[in-house]
PDB file of N, CA and C in Angstrom:
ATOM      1  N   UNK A   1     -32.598  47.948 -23.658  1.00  0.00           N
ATOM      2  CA  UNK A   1     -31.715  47.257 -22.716  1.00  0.00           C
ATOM      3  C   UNK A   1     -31.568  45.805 -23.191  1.00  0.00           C
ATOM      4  N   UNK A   2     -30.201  45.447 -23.077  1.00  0.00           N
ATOM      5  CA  UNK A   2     -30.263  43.887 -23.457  1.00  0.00           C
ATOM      6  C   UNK A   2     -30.364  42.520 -22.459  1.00  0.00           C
ATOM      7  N   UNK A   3     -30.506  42.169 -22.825  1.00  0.00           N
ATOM      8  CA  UNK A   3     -30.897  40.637 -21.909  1.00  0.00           C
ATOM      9  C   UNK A   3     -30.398  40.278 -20.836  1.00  0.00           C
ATOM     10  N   UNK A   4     -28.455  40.150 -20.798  1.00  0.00           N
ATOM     11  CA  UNK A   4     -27.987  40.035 -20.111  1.00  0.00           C
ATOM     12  C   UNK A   4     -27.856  41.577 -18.990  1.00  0.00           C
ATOM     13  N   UNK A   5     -27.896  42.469 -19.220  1.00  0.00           N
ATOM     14  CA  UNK A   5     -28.153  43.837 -18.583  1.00  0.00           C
ATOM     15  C   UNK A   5     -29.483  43.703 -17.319  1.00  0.00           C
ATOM     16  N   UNK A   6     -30.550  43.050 -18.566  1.00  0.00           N
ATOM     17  CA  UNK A   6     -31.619  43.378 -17.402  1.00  0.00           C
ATOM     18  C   UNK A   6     -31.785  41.789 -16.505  1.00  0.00           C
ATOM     19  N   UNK A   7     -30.817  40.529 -17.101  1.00  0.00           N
ATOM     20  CA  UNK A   7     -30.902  39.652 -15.570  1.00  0.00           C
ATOM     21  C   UNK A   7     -30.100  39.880 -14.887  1.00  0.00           C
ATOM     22  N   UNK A   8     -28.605  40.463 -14.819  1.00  0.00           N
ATOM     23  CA  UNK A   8     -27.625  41.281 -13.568  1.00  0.00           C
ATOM     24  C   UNK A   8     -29.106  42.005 -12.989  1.00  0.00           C
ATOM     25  N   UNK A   9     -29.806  43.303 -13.169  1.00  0.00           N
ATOM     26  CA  UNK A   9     -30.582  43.938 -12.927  1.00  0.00           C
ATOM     27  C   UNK A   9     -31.502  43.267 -11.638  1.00  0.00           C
ATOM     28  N   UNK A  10     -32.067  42.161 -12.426  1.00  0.00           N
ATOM     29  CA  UNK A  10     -32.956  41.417 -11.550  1.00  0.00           C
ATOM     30  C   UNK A  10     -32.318  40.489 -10.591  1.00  0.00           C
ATOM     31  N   UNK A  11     -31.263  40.005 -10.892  1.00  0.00           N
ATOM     32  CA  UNK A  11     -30.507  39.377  -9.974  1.00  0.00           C
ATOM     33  C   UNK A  11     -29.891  39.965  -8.625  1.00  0.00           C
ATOM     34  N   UNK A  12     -29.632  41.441  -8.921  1.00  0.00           N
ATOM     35  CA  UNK A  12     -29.219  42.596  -8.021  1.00  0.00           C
ATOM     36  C   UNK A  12     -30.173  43.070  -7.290  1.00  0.00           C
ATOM     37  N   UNK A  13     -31.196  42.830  -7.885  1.00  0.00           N
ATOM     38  CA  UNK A  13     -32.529  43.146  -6.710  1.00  0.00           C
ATOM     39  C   UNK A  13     -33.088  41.960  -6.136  1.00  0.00           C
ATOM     40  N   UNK A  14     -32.911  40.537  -6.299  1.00  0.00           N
ATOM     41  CA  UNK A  14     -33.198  39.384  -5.917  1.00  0.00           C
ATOM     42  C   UNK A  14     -32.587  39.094  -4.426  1.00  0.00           C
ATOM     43  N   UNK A  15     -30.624  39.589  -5.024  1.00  0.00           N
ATOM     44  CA  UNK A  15     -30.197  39.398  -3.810  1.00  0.00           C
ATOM     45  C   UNK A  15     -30.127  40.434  -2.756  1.00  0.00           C
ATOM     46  N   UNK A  16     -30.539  41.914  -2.908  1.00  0.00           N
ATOM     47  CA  UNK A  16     -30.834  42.461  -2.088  1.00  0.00           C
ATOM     48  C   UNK A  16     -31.813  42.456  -1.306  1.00  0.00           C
ATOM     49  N   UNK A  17     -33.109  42.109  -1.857  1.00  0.00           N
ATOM     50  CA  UNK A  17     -34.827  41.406  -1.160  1.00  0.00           C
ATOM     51  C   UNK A  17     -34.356  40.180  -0.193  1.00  0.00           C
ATOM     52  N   UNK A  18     -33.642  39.041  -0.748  1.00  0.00           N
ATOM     53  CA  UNK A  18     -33.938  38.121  -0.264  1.00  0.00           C
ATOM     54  C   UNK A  18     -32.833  38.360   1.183  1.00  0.00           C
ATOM     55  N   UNK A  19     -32.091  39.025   0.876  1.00  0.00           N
ATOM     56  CA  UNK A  19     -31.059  39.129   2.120  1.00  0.00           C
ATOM     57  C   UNK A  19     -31.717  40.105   3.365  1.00  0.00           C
ATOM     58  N   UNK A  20     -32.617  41.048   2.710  1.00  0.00           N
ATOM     59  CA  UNK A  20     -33.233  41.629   4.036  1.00  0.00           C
ATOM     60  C   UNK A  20     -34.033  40.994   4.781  1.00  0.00           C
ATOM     61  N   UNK A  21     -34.684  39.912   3.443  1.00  0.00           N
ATOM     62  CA  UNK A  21     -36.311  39.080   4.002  1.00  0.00           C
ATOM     63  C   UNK A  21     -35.272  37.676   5.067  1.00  0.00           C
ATOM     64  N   UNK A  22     -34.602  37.216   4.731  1.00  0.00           N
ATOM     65  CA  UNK A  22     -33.997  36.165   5.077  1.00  0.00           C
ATOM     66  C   UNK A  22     -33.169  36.625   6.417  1.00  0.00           C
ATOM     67  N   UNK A  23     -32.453  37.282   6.278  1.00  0.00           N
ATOM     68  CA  UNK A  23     -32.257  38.213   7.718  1.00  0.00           C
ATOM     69  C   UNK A  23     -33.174  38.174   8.588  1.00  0.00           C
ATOM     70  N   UNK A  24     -34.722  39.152   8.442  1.00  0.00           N
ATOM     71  CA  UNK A  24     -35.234  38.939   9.353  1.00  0.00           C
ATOM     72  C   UNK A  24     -35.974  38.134   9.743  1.00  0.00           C
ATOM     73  N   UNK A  25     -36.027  36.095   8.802  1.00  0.00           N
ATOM     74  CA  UNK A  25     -36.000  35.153   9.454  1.00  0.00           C
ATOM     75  C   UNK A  25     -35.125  34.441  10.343  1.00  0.00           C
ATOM     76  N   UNK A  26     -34.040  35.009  10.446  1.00  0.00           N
ATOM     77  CA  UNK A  26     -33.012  34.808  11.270  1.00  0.00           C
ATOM     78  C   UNK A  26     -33.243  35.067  12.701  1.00  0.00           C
ATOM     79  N   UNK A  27     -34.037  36.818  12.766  1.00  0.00           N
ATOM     80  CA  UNK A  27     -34.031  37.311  14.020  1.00  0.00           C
ATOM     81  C   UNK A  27     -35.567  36.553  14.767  1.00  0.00           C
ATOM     82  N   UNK A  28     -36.237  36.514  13.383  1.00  0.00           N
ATOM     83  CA  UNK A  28     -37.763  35.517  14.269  1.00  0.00           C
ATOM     84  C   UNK A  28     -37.485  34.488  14.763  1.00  0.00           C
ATOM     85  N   UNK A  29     -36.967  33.801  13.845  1.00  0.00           N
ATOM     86  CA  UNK A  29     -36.311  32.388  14.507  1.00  0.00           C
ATOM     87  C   UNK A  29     -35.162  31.901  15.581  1.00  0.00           C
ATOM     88  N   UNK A  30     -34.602  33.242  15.917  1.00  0.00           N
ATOM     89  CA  UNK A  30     -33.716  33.870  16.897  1.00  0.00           C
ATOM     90  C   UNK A  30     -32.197  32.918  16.677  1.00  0.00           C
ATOM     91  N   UNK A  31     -31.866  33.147  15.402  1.00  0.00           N
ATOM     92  CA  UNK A  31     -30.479  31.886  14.811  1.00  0.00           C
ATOM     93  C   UNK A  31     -30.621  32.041  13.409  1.00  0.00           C
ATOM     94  N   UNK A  32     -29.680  33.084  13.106  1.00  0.00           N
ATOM     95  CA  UNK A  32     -29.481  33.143  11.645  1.00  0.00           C
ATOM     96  C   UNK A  32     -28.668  31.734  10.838  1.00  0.00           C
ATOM     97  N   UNK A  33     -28.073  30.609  11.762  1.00  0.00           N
ATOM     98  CA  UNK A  33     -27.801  29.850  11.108  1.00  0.00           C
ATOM     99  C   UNK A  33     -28.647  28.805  10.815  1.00  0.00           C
ATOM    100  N   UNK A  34     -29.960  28.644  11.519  1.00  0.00           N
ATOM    101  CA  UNK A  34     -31.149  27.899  10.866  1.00  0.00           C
ATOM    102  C   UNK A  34     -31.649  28.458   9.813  1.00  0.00           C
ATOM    103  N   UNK A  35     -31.759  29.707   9.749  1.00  0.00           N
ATOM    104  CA  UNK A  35     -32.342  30.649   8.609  1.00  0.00           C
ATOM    105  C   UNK A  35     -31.534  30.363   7.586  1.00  0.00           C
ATOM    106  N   UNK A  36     -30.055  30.331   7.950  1.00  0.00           N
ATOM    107  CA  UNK A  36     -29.594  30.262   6.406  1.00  0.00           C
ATOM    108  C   UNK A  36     -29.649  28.419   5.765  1.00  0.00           C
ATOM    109  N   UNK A  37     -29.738  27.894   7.066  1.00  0.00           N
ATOM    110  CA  UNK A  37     -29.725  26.131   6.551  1.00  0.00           C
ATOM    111  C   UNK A  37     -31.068  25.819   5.425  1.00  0.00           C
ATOM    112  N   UNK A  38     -32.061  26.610   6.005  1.00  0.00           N
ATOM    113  CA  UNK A  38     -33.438  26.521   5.632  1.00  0.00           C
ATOM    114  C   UNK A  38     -33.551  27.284   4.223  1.00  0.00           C
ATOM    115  N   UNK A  39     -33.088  28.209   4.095  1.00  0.00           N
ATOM    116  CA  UNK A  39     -32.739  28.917   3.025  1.00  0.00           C
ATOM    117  C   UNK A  39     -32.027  27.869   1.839  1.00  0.00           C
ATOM    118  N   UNK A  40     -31.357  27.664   2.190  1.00  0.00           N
ATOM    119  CA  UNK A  40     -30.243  26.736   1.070  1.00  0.00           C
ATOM    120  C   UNK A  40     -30.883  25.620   0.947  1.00  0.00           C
ATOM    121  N   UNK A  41     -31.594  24.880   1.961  1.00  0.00           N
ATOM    122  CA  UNK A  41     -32.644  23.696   1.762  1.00  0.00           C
ATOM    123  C   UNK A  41     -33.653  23.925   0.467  1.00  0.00           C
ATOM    124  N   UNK A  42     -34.535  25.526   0.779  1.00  0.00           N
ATOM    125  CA  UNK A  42     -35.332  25.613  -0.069  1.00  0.00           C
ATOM    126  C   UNK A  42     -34.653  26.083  -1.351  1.00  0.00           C
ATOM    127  N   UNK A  43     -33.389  26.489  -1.494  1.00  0.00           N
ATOM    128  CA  UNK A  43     -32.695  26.769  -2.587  1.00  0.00           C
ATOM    129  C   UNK A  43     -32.568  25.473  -3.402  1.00  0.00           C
ATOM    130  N   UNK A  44     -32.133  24.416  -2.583  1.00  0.00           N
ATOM    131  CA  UNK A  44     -31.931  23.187  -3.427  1.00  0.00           C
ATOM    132  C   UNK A  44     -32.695  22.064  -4.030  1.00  0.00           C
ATOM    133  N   UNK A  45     -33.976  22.564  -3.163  1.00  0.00           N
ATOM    134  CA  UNK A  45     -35.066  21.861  -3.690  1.00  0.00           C
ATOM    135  C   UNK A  45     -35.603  22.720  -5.131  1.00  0.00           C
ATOM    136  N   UNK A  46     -35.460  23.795  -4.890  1.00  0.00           N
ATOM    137  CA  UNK A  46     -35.770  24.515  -6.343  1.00  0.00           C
ATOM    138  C   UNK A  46     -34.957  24.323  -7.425  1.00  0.00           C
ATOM    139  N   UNK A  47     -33.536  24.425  -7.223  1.00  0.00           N
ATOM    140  CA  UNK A  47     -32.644  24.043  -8.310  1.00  0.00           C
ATOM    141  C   UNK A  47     -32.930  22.764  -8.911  1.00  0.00           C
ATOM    142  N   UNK A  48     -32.822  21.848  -7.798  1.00  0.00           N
ATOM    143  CA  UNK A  48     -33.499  20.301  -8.033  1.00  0.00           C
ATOM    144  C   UNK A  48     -34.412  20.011  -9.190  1.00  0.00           C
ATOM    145  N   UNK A  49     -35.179  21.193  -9.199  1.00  0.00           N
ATOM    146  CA  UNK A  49     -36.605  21.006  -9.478  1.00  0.00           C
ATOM    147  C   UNK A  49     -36.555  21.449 -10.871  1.00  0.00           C
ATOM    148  N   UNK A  50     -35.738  22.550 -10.692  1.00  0.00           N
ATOM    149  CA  UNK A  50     -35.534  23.732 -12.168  1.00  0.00           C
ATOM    150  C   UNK A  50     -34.701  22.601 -13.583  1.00  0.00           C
ATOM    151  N   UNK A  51     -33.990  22.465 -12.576  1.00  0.00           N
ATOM    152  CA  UNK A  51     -32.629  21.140 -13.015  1.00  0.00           C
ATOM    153  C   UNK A  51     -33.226  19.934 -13.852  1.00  0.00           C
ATOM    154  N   UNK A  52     -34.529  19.217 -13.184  1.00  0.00           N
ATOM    155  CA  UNK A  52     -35.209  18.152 -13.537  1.00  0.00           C
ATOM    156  C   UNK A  52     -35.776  18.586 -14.608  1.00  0.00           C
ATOM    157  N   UNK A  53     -36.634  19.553 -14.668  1.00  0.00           N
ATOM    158  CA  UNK A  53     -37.914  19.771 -15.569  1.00  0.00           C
ATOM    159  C   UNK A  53     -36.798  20.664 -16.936  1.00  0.00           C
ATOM    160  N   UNK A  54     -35.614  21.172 -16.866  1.00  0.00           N
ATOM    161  CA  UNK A  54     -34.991  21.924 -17.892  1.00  0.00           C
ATOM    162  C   UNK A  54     -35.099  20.588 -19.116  1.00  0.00           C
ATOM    163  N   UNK A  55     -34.803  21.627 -20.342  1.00  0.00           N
ATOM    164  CA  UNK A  55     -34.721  20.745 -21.308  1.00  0.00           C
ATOM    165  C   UNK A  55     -32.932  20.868 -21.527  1.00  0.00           C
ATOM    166  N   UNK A  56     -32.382  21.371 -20.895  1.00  0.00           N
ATOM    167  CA  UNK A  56     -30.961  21.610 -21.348  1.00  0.00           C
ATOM    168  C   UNK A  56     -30.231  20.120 -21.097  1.00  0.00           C
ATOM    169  N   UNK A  57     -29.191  20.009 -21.365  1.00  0.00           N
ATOM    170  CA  UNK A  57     -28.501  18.510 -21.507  1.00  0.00           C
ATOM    171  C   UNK A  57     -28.086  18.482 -19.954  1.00  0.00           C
ATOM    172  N   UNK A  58     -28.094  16.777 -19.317  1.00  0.00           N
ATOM    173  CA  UNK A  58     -27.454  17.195 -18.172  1.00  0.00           C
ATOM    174  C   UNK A  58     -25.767  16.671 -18.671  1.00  0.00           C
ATOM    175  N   UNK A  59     -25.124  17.100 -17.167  1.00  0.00           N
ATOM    176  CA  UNK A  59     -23.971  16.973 -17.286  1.00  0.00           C
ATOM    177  C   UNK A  59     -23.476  15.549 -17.727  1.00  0.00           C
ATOM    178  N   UNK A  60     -22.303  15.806 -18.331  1.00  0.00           N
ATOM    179  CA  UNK A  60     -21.800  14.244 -18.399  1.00  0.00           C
ATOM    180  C   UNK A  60     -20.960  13.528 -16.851  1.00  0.00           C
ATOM    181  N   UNK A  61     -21.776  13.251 -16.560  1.00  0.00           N
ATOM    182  CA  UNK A  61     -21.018  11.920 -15.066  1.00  0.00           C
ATOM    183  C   UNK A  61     -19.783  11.247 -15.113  1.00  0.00           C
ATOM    184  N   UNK A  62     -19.680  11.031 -15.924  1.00  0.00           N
ATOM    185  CA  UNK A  62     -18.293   9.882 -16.295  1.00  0.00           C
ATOM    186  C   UNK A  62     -17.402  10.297 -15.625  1.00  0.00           C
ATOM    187  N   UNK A  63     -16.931  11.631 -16.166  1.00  0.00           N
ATOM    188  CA  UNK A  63     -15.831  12.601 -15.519  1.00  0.00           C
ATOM    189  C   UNK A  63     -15.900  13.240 -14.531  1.00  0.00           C
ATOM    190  N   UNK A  64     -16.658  12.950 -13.775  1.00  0.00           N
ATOM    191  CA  UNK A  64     -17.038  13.791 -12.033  1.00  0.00           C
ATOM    192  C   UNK A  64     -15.843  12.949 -11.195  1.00  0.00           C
ATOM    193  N   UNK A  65     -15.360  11.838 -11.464  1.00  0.00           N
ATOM    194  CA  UNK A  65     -14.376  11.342 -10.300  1.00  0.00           C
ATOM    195  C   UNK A  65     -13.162  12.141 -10.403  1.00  0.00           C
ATOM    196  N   UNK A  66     -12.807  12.607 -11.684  1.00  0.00           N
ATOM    197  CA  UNK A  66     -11.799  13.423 -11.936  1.00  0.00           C
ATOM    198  C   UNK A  66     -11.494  14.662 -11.716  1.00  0.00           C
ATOM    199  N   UNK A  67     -12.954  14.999 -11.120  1.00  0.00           N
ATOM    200  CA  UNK A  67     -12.484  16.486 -10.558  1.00  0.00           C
ATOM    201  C   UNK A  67     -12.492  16.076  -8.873  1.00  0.00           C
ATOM    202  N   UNK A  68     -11.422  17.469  -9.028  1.00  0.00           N
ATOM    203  CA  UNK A  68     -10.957  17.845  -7.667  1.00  0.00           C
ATOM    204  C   UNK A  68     -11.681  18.047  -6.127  1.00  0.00           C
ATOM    205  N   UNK A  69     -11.351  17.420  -5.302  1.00  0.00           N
ATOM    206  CA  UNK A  69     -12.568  17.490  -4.398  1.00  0.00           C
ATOM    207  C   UNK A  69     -12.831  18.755  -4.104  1.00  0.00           C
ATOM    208  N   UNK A  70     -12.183  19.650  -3.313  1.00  0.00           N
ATOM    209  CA  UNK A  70     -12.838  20.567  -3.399  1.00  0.00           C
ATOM    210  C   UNK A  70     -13.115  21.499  -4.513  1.00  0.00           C
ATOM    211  N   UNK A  71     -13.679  21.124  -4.976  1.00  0.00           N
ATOM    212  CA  UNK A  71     -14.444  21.866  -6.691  1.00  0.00           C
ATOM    213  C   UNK A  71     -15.349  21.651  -6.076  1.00  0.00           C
ATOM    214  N   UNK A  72     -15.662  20.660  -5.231  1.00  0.00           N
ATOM    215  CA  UNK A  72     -17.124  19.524  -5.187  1.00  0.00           C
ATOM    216  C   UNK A  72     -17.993  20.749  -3.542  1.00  0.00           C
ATOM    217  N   UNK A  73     -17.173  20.869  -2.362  1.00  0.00           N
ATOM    218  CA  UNK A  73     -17.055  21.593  -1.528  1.00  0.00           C
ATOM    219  C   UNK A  73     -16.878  22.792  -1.068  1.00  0.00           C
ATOM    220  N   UNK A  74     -15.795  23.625  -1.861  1.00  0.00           N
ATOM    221  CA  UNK A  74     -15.378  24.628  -1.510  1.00  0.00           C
ATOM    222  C   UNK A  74     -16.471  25.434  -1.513  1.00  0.00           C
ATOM    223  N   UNK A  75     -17.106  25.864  -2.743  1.00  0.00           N
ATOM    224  CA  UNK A  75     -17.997  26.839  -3.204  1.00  0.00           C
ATOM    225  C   UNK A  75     -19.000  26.728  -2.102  1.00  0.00           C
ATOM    226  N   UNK A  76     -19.743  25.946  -1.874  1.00  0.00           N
ATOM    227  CA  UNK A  76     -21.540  25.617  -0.925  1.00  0.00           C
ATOM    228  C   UNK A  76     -20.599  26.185   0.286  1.00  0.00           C
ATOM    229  N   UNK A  77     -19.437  25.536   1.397  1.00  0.00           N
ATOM    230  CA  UNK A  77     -18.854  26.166   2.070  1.00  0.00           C
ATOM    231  C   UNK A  77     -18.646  27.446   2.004  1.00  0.00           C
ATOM    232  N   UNK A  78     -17.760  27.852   1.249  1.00  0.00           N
ATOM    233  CA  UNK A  78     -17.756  29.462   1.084  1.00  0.00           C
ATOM    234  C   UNK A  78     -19.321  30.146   1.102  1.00  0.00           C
ATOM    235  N   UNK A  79     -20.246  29.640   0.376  1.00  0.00           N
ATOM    236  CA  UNK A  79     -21.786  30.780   0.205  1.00  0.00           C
ATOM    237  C   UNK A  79     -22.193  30.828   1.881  1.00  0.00           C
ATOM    238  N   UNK A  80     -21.915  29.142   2.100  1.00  0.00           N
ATOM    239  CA  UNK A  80     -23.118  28.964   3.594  1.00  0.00           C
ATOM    240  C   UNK A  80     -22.160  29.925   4.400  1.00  0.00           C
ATOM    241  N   UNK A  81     -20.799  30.076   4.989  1.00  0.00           N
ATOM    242  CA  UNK A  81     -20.457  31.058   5.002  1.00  0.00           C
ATOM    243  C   UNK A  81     -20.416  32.547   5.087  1.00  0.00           C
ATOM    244  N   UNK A  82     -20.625  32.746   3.705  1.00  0.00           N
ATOM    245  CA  UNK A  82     -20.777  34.402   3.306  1.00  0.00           C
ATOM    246  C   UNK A  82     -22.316  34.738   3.720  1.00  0.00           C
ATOM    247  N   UNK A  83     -23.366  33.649   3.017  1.00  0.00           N
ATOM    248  CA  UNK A  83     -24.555  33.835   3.401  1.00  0.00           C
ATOM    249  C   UNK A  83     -25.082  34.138   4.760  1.00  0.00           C
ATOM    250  N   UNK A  84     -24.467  33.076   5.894  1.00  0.00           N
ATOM    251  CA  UNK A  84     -25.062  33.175   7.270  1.00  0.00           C
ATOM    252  C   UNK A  84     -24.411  33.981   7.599  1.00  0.00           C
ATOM    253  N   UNK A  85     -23.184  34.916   7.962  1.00  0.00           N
ATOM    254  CA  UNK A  85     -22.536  36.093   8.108  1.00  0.00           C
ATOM    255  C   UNK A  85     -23.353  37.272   7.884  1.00  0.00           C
ATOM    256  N   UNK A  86     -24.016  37.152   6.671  1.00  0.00           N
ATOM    257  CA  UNK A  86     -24.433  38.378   5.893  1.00  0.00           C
ATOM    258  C   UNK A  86     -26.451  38.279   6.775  1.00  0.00           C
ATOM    259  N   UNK A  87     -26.337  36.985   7.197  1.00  0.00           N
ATOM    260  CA  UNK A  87     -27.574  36.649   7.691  1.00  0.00           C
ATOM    261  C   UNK A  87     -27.877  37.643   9.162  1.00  0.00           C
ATOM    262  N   UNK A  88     -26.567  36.944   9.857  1.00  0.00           N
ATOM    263  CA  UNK A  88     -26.145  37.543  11.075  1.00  0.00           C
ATOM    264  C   UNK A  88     -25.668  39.028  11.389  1.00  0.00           C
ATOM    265  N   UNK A  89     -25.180  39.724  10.466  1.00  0.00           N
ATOM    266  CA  UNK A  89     -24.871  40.970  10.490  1.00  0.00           C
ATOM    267  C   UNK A  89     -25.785  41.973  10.060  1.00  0.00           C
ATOM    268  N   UNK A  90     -26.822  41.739   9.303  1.00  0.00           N
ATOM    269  CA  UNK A  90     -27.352  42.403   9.207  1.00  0.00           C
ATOM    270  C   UNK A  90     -28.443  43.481  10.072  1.00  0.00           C
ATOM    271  N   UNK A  91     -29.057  42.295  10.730  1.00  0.00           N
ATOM    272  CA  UNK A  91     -29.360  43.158  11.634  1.00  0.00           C
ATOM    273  C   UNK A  91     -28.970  43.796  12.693  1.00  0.00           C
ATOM    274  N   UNK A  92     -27.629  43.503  12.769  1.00  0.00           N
ATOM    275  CA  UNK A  92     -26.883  43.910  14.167  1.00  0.00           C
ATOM    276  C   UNK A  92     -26.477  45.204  13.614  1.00  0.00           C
ATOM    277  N   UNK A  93     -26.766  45.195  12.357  1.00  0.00           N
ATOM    278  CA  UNK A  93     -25.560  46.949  11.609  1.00  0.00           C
ATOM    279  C   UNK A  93     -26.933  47.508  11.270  1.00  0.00           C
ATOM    280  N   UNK A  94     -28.297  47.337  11.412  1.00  0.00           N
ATOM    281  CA  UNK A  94     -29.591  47.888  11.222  1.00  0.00           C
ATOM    282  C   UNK A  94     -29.716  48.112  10.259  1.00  0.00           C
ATOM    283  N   UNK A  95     -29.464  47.132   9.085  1.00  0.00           N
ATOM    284  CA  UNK A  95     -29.660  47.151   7.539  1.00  0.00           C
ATOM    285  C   UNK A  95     -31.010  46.355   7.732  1.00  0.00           C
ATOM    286  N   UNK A  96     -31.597  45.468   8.270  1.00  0.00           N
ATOM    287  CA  UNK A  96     -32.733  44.280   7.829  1.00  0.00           C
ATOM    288  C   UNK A  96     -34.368  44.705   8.766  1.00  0.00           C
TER     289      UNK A  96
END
């Protein structure tokens, strides 16, 4: 199996785990939209983190005024979105 094969693989089981586990912090916490705030909190502190310690180049800054605002917005909107939906429905359709 090749590389890219088996991280789809793991990625496909990442987001299926974390959506059942995260779901049913939604229903403990009785508000899937804290669950998902808290979620994306601890998402961004990890990226943060992954981001800092990488050896890869960071981006070049210069040119960030030049992009489009929502480039900057749309996407985190759309996930928090899809995410807390998928937070909230789940257990109501007895998937979580």
């Amino acid at each position: 199996m090749n590389l890219p094969a088996l991280l789809a693989l793991l990625a496909g089981a990442a987001i299926a785990t974390q959506a059942s586990m995260n779901a049913r912090l939604g229903v403990l916490l009785d508000s899937s939209m804290w669950a998902t705030a808290i979620v994306f909190g601890v998402s961004f502190v990890a990226m943060l983190m992954m981001a800092l310690a990488s050896s890869l180049q960071t981006p070049d800054w210069s040119g960030a005024i030049n992009i489009p605002i929502y480039l900057w917005f749309s996407g985190g909107l759309l996930a928090a979105t899809g995410v807390g939906l998928f937070y909230y429905l789940i257990p109501r359709m007895g998937l979580g």
